[in-house]
C-alpha atoms as a PDB file:
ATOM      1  CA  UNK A   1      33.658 115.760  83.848  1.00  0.00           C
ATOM      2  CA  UNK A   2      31.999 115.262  87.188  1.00  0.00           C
ATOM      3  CA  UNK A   3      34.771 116.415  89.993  1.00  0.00           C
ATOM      4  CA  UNK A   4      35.295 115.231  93.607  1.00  0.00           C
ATOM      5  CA  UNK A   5      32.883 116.672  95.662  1.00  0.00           C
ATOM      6  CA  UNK A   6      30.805 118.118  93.005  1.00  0.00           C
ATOM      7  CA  UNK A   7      28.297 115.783  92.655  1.00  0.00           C
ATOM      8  CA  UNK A   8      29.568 112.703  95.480  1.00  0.00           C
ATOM      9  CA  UNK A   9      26.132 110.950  95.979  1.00  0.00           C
ATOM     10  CA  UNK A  10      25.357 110.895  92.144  1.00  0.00           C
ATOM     11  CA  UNK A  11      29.023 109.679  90.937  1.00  0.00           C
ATOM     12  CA  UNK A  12      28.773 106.876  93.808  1.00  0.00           C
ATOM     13  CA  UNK A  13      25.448 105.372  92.843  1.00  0.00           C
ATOM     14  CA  UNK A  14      26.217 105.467  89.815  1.00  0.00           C
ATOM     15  CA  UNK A  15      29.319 103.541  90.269  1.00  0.00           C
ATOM     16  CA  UNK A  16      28.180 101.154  92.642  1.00  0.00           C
ATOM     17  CA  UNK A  17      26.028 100.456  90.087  1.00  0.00           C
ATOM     18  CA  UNK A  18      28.264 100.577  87.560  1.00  0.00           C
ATOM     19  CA  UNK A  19      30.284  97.861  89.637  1.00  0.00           C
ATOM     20  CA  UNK A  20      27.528  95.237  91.035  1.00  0.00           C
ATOM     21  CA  UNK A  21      29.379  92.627  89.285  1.00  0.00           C
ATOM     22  CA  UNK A  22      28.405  89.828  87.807  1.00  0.00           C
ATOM     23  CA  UNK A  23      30.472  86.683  89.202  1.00  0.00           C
ATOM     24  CA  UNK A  24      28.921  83.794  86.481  1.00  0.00           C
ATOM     25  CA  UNK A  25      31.060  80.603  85.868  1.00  0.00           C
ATOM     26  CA  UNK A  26      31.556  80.940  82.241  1.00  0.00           C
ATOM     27  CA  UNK A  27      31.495  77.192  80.311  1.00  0.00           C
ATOM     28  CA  UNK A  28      35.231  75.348  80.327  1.00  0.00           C
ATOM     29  CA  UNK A  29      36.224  72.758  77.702  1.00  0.00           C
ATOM     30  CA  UNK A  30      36.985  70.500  80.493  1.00  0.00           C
ATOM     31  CA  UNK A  31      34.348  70.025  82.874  1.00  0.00           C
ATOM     32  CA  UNK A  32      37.556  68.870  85.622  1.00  0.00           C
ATOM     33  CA  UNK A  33      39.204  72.322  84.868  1.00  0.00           C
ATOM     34  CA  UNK A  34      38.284  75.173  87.981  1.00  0.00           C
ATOM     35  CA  UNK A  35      35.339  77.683  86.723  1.00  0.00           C
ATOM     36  CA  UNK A  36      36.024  80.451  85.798  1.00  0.00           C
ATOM     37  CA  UNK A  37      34.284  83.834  87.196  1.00  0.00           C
ATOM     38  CA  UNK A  38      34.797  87.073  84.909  1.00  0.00           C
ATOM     39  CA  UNK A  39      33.653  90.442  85.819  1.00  0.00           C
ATOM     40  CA  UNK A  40      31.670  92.548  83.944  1.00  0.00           C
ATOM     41  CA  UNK A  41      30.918  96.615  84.632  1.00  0.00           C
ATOM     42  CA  UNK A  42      28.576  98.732  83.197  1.00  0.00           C
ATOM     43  CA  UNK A  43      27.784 102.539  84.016  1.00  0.00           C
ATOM     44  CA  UNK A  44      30.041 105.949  84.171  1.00  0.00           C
ATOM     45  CA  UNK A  45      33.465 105.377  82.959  1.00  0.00           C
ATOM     46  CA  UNK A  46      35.383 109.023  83.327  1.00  0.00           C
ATOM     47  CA  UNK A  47      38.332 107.194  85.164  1.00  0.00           C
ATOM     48  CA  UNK A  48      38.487 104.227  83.640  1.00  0.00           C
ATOM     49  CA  UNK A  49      36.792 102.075  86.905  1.00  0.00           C
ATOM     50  CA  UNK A  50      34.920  99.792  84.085  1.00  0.00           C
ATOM     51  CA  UNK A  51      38.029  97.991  82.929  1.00  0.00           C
ATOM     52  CA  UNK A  52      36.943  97.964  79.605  1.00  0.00           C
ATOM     53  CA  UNK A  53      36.914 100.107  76.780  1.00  0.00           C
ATOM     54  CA  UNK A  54      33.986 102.451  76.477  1.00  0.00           C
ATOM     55  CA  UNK A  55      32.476 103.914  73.471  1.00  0.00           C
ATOM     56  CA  UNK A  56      28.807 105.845  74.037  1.00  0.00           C
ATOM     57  CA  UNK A  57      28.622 108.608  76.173  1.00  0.00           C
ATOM     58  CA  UNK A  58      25.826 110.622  77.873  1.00  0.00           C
ATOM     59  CA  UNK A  59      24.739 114.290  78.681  1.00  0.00           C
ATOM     60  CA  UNK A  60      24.466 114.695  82.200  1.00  0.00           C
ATOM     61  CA  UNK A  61      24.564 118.054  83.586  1.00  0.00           C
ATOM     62  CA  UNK A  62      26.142 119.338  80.741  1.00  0.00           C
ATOM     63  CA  UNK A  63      28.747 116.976  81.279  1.00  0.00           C
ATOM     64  CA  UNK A  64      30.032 114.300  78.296  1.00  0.00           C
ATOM     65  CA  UNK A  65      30.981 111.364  80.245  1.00  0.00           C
ATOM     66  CA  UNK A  66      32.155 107.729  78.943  1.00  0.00           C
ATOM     67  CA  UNK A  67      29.753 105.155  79.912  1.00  0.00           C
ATOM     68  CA  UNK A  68      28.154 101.821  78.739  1.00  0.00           C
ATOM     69  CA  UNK A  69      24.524 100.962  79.231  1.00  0.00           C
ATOM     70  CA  UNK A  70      25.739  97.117  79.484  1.00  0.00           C
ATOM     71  CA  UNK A  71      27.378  94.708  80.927  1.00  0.00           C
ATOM     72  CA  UNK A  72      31.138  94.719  79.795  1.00  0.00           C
ATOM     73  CA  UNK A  73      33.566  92.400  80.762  1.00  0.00           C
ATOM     74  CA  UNK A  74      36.707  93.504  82.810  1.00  0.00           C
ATOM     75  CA  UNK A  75      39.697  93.233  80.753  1.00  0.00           C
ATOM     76  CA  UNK A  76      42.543  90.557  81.965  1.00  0.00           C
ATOM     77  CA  UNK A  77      40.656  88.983  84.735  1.00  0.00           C
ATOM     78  CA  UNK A  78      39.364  85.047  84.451  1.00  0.00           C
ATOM     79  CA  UNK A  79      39.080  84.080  87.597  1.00  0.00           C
ATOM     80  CA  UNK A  80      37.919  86.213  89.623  1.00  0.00           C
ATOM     81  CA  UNK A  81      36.361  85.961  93.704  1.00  0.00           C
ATOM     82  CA  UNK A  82      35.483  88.967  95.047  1.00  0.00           C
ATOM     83  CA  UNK A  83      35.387  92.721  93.870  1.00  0.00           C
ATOM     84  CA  UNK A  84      34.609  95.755  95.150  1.00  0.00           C
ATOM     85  CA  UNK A  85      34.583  99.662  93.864  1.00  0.00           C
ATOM     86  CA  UNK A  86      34.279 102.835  94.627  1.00  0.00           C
ATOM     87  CA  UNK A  87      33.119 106.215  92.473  1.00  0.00           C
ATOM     88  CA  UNK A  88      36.585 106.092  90.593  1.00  0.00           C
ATOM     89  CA  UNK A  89      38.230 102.868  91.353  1.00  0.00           C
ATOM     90  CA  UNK A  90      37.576  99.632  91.279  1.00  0.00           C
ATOM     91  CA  UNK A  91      39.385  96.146  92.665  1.00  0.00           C
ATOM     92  CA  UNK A  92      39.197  92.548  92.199  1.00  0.00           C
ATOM     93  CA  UNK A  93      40.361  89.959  94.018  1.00  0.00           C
ATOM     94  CA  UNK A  94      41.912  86.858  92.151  1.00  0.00           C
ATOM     95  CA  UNK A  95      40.629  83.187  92.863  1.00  0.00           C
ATOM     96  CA  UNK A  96      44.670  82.720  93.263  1.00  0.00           C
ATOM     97  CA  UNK A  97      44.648  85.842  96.078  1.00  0.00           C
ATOM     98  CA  UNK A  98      45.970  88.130  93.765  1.00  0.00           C
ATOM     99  CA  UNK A  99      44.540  91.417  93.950  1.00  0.00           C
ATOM    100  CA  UNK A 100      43.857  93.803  90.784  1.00  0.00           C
ATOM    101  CA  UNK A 101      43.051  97.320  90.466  1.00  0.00           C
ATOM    102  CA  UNK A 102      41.588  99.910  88.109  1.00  0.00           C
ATOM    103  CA  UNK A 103      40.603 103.620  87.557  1.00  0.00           C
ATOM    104  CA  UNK A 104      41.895 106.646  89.235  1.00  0.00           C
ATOM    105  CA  UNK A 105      44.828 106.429  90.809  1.00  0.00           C
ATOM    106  CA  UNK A 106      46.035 110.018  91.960  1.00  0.00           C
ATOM    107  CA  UNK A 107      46.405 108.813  95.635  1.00  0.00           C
ATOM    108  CA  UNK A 108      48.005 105.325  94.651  1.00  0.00           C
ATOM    109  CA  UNK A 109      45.224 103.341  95.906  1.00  0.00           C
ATOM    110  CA  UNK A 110      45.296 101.169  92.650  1.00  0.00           C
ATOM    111  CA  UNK A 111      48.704 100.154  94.701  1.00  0.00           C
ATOM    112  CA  UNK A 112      50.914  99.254  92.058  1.00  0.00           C
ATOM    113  CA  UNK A 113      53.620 102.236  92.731  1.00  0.00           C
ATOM    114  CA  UNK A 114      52.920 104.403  90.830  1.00  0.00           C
ATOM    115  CA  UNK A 115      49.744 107.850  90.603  1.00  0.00           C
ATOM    116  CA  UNK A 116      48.797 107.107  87.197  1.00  0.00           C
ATOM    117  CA  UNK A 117      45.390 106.229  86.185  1.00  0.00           C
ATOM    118  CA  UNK A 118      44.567 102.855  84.759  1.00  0.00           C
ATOM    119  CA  UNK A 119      41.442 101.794  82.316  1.00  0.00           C
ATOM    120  CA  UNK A 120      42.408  98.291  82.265  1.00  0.00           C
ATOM    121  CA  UNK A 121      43.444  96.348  85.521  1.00  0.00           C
ATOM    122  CA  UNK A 122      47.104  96.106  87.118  1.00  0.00           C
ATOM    123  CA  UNK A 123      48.281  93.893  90.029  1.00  0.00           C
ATOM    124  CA  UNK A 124      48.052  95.453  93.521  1.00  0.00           C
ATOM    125  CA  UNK A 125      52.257  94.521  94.312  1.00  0.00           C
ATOM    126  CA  UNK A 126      53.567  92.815  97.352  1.00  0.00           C
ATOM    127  CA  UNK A 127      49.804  91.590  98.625  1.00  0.00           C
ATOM    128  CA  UNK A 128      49.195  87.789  97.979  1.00  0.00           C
ATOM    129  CA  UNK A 129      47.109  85.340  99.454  1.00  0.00           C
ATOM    130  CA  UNK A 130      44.381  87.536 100.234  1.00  0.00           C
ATOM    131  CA  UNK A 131      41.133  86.805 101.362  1.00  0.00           C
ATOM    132  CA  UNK A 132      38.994  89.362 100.896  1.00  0.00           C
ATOM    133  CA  UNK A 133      39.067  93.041  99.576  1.00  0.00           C
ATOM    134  CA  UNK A 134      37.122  96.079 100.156  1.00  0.00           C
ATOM    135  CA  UNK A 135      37.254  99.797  98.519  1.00  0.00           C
ATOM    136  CA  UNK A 136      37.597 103.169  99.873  1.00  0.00           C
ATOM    137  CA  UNK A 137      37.222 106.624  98.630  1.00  0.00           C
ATOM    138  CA  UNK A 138      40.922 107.309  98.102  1.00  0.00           C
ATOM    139  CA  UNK A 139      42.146 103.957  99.046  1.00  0.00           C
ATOM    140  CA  UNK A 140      42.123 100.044  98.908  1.00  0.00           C
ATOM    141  CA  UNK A 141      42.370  97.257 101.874  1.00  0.00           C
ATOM    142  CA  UNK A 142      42.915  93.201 101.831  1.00  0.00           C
ATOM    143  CA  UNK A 143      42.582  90.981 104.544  1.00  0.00           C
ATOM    144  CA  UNK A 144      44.863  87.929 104.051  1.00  0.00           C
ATOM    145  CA  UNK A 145      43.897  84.774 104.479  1.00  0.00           C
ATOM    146  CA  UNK A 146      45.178  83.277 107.899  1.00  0.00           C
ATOM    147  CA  UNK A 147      47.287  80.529 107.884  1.00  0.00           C
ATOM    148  CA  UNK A 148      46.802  77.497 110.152  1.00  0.00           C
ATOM    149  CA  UNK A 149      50.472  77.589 111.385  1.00  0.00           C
ATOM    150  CA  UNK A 150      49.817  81.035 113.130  1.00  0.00           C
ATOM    151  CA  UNK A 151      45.835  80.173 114.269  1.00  0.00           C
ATOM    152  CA  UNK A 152      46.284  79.432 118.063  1.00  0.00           C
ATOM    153  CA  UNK A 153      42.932  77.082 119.311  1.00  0.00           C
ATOM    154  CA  UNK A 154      41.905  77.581 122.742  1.00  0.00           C
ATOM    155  CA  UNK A 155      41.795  74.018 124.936  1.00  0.00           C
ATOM    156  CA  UNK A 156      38.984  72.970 125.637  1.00  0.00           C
ATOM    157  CA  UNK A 157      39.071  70.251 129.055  1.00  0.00           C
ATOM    158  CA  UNK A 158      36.807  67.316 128.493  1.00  0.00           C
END
């Protein structure tokens, strides 16, 4: 298994790539019910960041890693906005400004209380209404939305 630091730049690309997710509107029974946008992930999986199970693996530097050579889709997520990843961890932001997490999780940054790892996405707790969301090595951030009650306009005479 690949560890921090050992091989950073190849365990990132590979992730990124891994996570360049495909937001598609899958087809809805009823064409007045809201689109929905799943996630897929395809690439390394040794922490779980794909959010779906693996099954093929690959020799790379004498290393056995999980992986999938295609697209899979992200397990428990339908309508999804926005994601964003990292080498181990990856996060998804809900079209209802939920915000959902997966992979490693040693440092909490999956952000639902707890340091253990998760192959298949859990709910970032106490963050709603979120915006937009954005990855880090070791942690997570959302930006929530503003709210026009606190937005102060500026005057402008004329």
């Amino acid at each position: 298994m690949l560890r921090r630091g050992r091989f950073p730049l190849l365990t990132v690309l590979a992730t990124l790539a891994a996570l360049l997710v495909l937001l598609a509107p899958a087809a809805a029974a009823d064409s007045t019910a809201p689109a929905q946008r799943v996630a897929a992930a395809w690439g390394f999986d040794d922490h779980g960041q794909l959010g779906a199970p693996t099954t093929h693996t690959c020799r790379v530097l004498y290393d056995r890693l999980p992986r999938s050579p295609v697209p899979l889709p992200v397990s428990r997520l339908r309508r999804v906005q926005a994601v964003a990843a990292d080498a181990e961890h990856s996060l998804a932001l809900g079209s209802d400004g939920t915000v959902w997490a997966w992979g490693a999780n040693d440092s909490g940054a999956l952000g639902d209380g707890t340091q253990v790892n998760h192959s298949l996405p859990v709910q970032a707790v106490g963050v709603s209404g979120v915006a937009t969301v954005a990855a880090g090595a070791v942690h997570m951030l959302a930006l929530q939305a503003a709210r026009p009650s606190h937005i102060v306009l500026p005057v402008v005479p004329g």
